[in-house]
Structures are given as C-alpha cells and as structure tokens.
Protein backbone atom coordinates (compact mmCIF):
# COMPACT_ATOMS: atom_id res chain seq x y z
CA UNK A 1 0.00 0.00 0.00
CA UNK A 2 1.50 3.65 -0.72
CA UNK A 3 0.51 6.83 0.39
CA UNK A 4 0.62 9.98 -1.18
CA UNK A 5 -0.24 13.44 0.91
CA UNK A 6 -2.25 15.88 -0.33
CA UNK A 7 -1.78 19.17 -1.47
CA UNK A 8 1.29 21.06 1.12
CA UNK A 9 1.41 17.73 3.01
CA UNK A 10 4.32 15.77 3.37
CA UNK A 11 5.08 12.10 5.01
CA UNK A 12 8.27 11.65 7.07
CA UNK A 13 10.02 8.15 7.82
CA UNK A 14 12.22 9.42 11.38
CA UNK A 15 16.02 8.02 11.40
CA UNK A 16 16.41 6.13 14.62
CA UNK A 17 18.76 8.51 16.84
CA UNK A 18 22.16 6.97 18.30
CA UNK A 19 21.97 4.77 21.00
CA UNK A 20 25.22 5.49 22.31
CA UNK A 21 26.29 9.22 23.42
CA UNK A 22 29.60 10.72 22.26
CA UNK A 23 31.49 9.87 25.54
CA UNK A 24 30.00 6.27 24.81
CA UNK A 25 27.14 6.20 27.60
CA UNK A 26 24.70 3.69 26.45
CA UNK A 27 21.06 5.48 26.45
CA UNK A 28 18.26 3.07 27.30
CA UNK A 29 15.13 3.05 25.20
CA UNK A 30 13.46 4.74 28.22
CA UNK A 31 15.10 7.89 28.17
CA UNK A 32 14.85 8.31 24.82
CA UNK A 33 13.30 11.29 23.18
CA UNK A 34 11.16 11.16 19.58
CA UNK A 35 13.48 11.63 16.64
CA UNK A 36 13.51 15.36 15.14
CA UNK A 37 15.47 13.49 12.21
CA UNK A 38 13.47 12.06 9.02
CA UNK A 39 13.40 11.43 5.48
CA UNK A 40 10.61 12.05 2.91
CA UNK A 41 8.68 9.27 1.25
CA UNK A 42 6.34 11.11 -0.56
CA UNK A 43 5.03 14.65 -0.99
CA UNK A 44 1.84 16.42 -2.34
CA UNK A 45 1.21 18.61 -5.37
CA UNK A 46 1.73 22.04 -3.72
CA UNK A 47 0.49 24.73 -1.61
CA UNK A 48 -2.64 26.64 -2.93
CA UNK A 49 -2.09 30.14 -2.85
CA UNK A 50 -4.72 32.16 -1.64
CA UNK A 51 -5.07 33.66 -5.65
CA UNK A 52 -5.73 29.99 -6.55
CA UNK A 53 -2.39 29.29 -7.71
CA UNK A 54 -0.44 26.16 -6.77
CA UNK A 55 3.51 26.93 -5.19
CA UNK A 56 5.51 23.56 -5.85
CA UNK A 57 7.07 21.83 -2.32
CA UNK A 58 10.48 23.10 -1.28
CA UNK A 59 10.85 19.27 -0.42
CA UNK A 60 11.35 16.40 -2.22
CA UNK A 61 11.61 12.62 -1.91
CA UNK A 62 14.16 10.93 -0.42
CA UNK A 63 15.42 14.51 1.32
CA UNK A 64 16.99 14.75 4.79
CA UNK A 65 14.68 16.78 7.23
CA UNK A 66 14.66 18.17 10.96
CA UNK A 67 11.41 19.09 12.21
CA UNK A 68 9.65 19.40 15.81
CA UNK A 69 9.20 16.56 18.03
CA UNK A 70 5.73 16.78 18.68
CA UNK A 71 4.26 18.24 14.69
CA UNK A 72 2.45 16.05 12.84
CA UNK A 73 0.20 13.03 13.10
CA UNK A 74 1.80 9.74 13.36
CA UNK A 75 0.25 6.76 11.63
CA UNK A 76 0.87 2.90 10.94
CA UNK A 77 0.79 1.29 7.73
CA UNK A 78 1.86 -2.11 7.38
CA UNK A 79 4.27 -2.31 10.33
CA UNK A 80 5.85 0.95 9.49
CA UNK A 81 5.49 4.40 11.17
CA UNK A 82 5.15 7.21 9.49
CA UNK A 83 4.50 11.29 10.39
CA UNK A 84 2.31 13.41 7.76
CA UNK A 85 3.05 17.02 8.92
CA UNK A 86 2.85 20.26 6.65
CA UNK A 87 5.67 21.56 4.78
CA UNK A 88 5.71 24.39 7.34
CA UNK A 89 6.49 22.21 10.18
CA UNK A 90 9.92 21.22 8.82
CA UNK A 91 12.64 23.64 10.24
CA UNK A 92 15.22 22.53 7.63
CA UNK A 93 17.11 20.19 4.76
CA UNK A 94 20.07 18.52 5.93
CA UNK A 95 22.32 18.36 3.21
CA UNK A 96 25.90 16.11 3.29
C-alpha cells in the first residue's frame, strides 16, 4: 500500500537517533526522546495560494529533514510508522 499526501502535506520516515552518546554512555530506550530526524517518502502537489495558484514543495523525496518533536500526526501502515506534517512544520534540509 503507498501513500501519497495531499496538497502542502508531506510524510516523514524518522532516522532512529544513536543509541550510544559521544562519551559512549549507552542510552536506554526509556530515556529516549522522539526523533527530530526524518526522510521524505512522498510529498503532495503544492500549496494553494490564496489567488488559486499552486507553489511547488520546497521538499522532495528521499530529502533529509529536521522538524519538531511533537508536529504532525503519526500513523501505521503495514508495520511501518510514518508522520504526515505540513511543509511548514519542517525547520530545515540537511544536506551532506
């Protein structure tokens, strides 16, 4: 099954964070916080403009994204977990 957002929506796979800290402290699954790191699966057609035009995502596919820990809505499909949240609600692109 696929999904695909609609219109200025976009839907977020989050990277699993270390589980290790730089001075090598093992963090256990209960302190953990939500991921703020992603990548896009799919994205809608655009935003609609308020003159009726449609503004292309910023985002694309397979792009590297921060966002906020709580934004979005988190759903389940097929065993994986996704997060549909607006384009607004990402913060940035991280590019390597």
């Amino acid at each position: 099954m696929k999904i695909r957002p609609l219109h200025d929506r976009v839907v977020v796979v989050r990277r699993e964070e270390e589980k290790t800290s730089p001075g090598g402290i093992v963090i256990p699954d209960t302190a953990k916080e939500k991921p703020i790191k992603g990548e896009v699966v799919a994205v809608g057609t655009g935003k609609v403009l308020e003159n009726g035009q449609v503004r292309a995502l910023e985002v694309k596919a397979g792009d590297a994204v921060l966002f906020g820990k709580y934004s979005g809505t988190e759903i389940k499909i097929e065993g994986t977990e996704y997060l549909i949240l607006r384009e607004d609600d990402i913060m940035g692109v991280l590019e390597s």
